[in-house]
N, C-alpha and C. Protein backbone atom coordinates (compact mmCIF):
# COMPACT_ATOMS: atom_id res chain seq x y z
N UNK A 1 112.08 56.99 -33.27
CA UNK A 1 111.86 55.57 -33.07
C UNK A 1 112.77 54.80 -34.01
N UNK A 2 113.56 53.65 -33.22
CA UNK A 2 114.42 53.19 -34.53
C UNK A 2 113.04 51.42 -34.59
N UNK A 3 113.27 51.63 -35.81
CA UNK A 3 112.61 50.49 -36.78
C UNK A 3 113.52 49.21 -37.29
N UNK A 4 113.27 48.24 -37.02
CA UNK A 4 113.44 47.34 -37.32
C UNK A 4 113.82 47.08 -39.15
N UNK A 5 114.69 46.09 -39.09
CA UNK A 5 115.25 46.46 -40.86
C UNK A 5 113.43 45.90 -41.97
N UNK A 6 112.87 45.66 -40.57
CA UNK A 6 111.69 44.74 -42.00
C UNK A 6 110.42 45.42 -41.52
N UNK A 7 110.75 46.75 -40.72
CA UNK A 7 109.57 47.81 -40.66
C UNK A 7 109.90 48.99 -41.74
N UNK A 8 111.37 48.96 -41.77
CA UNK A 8 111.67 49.90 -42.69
C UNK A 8 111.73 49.88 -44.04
N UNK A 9 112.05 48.74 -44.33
CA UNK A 9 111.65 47.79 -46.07
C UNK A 9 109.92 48.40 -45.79
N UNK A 10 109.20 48.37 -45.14
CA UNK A 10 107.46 48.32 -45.33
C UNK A 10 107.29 49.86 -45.24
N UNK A 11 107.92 50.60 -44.55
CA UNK A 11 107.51 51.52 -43.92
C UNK A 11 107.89 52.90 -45.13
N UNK A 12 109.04 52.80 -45.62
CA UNK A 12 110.30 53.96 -46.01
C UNK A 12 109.28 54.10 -47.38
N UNK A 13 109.10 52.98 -48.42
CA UNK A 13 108.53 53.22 -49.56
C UNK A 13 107.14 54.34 -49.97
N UNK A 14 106.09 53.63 -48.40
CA UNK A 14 105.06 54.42 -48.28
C UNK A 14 104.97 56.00 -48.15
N UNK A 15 106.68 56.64 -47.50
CA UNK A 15 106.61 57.84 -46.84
C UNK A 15 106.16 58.31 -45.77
N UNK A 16 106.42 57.02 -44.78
CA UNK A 16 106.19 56.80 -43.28
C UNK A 16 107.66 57.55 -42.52
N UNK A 17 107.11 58.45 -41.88
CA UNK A 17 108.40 59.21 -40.89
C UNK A 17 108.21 58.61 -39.27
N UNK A 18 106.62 58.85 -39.20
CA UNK A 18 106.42 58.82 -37.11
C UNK A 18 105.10 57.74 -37.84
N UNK A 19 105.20 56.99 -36.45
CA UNK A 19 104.02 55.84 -36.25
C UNK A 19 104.11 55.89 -34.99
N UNK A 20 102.52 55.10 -34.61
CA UNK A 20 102.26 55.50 -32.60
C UNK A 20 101.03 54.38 -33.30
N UNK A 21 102.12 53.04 -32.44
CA UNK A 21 100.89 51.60 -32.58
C UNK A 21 100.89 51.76 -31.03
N UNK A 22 99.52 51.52 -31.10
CA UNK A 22 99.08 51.47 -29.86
C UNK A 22 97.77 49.82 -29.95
N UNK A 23 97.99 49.54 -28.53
CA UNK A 23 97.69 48.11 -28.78
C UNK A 23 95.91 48.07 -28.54
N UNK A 24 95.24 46.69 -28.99
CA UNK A 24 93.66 47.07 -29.27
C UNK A 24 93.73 45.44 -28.23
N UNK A 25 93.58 46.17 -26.95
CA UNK A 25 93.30 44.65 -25.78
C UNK A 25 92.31 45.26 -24.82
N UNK A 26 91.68 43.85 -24.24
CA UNK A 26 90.43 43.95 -23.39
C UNK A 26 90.85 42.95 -22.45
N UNK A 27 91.17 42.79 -21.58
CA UNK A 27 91.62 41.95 -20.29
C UNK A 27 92.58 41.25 -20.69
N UNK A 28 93.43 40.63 -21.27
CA UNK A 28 94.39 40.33 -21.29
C UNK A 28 94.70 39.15 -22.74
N UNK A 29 93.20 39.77 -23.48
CA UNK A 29 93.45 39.51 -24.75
C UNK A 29 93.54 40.79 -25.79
N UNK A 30 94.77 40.25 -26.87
CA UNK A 30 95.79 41.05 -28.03
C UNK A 30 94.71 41.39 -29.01
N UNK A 31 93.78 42.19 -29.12
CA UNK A 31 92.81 41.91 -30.34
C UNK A 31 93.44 42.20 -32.40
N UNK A 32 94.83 43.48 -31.73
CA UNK A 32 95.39 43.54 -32.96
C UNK A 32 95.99 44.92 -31.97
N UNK A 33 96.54 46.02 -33.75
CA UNK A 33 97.21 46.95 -32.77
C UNK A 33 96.15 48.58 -34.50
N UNK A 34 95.98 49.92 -33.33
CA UNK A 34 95.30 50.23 -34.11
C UNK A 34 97.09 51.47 -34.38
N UNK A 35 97.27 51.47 -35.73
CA UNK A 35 98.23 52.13 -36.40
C UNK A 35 97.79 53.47 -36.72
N UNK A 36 98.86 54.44 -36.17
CA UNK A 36 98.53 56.04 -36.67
C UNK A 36 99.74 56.39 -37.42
N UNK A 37 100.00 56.94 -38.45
CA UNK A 37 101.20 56.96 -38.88
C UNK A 37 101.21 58.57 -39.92
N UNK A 38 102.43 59.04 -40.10
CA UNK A 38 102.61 60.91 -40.90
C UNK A 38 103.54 60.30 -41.70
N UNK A 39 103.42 61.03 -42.29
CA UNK A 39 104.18 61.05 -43.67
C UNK A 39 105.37 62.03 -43.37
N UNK A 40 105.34 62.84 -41.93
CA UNK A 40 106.26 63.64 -41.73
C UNK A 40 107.00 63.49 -40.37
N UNK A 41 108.35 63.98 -39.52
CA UNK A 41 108.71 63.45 -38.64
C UNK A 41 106.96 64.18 -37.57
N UNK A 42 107.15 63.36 -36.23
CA UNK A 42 106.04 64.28 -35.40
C UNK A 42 106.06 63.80 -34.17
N UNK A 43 106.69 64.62 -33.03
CA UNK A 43 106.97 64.58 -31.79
C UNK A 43 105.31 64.44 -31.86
N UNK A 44 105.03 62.75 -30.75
CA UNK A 44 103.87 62.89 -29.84
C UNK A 44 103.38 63.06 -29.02
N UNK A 45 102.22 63.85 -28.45
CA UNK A 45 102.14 64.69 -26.95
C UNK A 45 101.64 63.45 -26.66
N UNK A 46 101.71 63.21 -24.79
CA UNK A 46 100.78 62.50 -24.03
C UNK A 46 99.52 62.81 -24.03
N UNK A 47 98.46 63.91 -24.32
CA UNK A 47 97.13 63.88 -25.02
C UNK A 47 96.59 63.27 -26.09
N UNK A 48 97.70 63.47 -27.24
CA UNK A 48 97.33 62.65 -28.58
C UNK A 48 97.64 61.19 -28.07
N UNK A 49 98.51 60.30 -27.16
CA UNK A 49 98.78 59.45 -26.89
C UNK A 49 97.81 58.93 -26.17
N UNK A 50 96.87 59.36 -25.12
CA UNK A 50 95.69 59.44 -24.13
C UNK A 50 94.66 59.25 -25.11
N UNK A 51 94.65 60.02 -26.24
CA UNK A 51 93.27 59.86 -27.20
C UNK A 51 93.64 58.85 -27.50
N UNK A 52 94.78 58.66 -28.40
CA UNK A 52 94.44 57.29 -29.45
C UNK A 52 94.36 56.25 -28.34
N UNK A 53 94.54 56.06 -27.15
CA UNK A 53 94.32 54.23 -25.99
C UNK A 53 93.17 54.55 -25.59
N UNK A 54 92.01 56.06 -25.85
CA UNK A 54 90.76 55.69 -25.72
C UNK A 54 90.49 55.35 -26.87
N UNK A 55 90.65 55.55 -27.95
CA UNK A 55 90.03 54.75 -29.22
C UNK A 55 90.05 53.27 -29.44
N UNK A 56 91.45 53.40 -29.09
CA UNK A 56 91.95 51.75 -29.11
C UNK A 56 90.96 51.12 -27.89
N UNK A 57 90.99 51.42 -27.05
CA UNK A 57 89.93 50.38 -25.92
C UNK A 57 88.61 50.78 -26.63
N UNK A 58 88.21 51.49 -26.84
CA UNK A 58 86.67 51.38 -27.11
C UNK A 58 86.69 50.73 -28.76
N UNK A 59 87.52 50.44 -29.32
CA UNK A 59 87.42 49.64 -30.60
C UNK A 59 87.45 47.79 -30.06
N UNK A 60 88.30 47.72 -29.24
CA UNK A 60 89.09 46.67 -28.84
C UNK A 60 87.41 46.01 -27.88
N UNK A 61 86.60 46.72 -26.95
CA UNK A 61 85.72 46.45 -26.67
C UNK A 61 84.98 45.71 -27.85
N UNK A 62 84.55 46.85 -29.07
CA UNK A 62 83.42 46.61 -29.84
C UNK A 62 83.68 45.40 -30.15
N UNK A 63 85.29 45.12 -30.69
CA UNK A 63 85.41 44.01 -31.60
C UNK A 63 85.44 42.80 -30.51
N UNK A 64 85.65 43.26 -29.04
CA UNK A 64 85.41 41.96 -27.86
C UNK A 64 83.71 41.26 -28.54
N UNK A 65 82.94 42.54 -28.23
CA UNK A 65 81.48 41.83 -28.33
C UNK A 65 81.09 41.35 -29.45
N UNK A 66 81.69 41.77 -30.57
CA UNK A 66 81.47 41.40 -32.31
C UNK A 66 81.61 39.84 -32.36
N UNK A 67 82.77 38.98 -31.14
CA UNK A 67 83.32 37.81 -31.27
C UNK A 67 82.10 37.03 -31.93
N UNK A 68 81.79 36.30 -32.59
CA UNK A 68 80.59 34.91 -33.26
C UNK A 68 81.54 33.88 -31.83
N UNK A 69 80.18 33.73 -31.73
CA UNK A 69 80.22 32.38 -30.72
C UNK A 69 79.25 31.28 -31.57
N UNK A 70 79.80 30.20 -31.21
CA UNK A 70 78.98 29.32 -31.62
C UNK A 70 77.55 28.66 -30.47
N UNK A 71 76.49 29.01 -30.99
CA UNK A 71 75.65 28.27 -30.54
C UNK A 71 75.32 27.18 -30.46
N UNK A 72 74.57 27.05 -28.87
CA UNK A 72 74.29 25.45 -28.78
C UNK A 72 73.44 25.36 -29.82
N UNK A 73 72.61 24.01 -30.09
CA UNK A 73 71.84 23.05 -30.99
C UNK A 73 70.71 23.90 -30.47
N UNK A 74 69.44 24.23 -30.94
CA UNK A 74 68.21 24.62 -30.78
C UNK A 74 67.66 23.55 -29.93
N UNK A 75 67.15 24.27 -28.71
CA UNK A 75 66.33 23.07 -27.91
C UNK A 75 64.72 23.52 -27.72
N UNK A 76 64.64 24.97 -28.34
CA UNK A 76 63.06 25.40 -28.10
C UNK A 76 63.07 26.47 -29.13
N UNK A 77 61.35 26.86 -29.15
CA UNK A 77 61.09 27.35 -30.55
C UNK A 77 62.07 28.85 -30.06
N UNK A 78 62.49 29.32 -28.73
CA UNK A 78 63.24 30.78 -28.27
C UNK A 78 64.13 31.00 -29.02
N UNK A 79 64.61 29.39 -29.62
CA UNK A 79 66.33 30.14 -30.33
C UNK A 79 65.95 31.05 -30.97
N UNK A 80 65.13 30.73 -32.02
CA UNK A 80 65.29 32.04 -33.25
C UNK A 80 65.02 33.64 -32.61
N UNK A 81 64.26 33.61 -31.46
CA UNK A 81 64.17 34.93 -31.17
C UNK A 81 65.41 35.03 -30.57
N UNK A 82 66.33 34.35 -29.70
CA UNK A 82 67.25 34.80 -29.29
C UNK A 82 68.62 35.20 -30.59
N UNK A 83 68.26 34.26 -31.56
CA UNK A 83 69.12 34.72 -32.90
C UNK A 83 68.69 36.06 -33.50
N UNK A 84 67.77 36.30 -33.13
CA UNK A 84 67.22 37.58 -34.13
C UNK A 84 67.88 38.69 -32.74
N UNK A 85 67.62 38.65 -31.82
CA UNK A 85 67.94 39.48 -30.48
C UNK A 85 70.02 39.79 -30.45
N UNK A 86 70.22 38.41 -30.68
CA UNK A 86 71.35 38.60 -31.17
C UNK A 86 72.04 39.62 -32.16
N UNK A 87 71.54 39.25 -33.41
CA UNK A 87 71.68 40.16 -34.32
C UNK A 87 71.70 41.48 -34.71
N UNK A 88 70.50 41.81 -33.77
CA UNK A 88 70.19 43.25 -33.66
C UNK A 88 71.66 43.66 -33.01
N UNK A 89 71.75 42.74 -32.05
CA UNK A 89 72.83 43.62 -30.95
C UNK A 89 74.06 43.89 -31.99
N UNK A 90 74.23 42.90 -32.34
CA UNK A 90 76.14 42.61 -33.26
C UNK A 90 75.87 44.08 -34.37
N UNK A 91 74.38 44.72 -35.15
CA UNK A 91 74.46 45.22 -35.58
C UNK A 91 74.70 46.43 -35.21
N UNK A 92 74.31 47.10 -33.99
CA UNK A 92 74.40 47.87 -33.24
C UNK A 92 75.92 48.05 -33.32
N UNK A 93 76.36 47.19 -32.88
CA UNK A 93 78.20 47.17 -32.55
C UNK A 93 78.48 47.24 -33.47
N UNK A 94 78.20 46.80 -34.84
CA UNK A 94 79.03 47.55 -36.11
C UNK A 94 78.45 49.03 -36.60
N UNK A 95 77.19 49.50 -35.93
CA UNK A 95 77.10 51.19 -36.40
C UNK A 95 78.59 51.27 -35.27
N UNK A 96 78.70 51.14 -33.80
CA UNK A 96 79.35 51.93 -32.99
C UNK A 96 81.11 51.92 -33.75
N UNK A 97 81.11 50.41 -34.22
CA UNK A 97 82.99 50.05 -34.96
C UNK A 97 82.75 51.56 -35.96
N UNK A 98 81.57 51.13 -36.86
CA UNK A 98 81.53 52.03 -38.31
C UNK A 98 82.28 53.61 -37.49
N UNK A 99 81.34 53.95 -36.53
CA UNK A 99 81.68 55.43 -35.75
C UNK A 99 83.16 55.34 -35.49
N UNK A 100 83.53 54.64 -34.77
CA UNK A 100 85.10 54.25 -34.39
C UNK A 100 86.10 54.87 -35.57
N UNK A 101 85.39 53.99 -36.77
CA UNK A 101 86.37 54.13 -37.55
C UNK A 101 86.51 55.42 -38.51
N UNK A 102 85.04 56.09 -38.40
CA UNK A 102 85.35 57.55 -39.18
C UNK A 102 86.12 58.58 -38.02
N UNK A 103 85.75 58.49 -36.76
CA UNK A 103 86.93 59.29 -35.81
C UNK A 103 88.42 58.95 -35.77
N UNK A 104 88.85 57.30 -36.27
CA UNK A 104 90.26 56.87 -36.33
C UNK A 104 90.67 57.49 -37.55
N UNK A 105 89.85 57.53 -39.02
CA UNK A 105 90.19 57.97 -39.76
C UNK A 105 90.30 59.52 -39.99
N UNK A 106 89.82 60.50 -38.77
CA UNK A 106 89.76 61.96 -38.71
C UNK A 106 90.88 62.22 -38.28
N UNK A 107 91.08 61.83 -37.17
CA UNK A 107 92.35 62.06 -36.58
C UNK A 107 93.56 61.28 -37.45
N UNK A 108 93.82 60.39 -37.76
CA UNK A 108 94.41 60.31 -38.68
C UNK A 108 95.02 60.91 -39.58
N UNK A 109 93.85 61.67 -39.90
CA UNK A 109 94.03 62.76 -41.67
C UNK A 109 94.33 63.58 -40.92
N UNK A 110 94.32 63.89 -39.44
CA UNK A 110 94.21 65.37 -39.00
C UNK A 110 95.93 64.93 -38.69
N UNK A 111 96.53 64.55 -38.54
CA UNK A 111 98.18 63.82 -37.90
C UNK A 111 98.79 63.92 -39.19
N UNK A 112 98.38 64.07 -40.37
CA UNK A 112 99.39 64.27 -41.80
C UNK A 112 99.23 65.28 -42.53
């Protein structure tokens, strides 16, 4: 992969050889990009390429539903249960991110 002169100023110091950004989108929004990167050169198979765009979509989901929306003004005593109903859920989605991110970080360690 040739790198850009201001990936390689970032990249060369760390002891970055191979990187495989793969992008974190859910319909046709950019949520970010999730980065795999070796410290050594490393031809990538289309399996390892297949895994990491299921990680990336099922991260790119979580962090879809994580979005904070702003709520309307309270019009009945329901909000708070619907705030508490809320909550539960968003917490849920950060055990599933938390999971996300010890498998991004396995494979990861397992790629260097």
């Amino acid at each position: 992969m040739n790198y850009s002169r201001s990936s390689k100023s970032c990249l060369r110091p760390r002891g970055v050889q191979s990187v495989l950004f793969v992008p974190l989108i859910t319909a046709v929004n950019l949520h970010g990009w999730l980065v795999i990167q070796t410290g050594y050169p490393l031809p990538v198979q289309l399996a390892e390429i297949e895994l990491a765009r299921t990680m990336s979509n099922q991260a790119a989901v979580a962090l879809q539903k994580c979005q904070v929306v702003q709520p309307d003004p309270p019009v009945n005593t329901g909000f708070r249960a619907a705030v508490d109903a809320r909550t539960r859920e968003v917490g849920g989605e950060h055990n599933n991110t938390q999971a996300l991110l010890k498998v991004i970080t396995e494979l990861s360690s397992s790629l260097t």
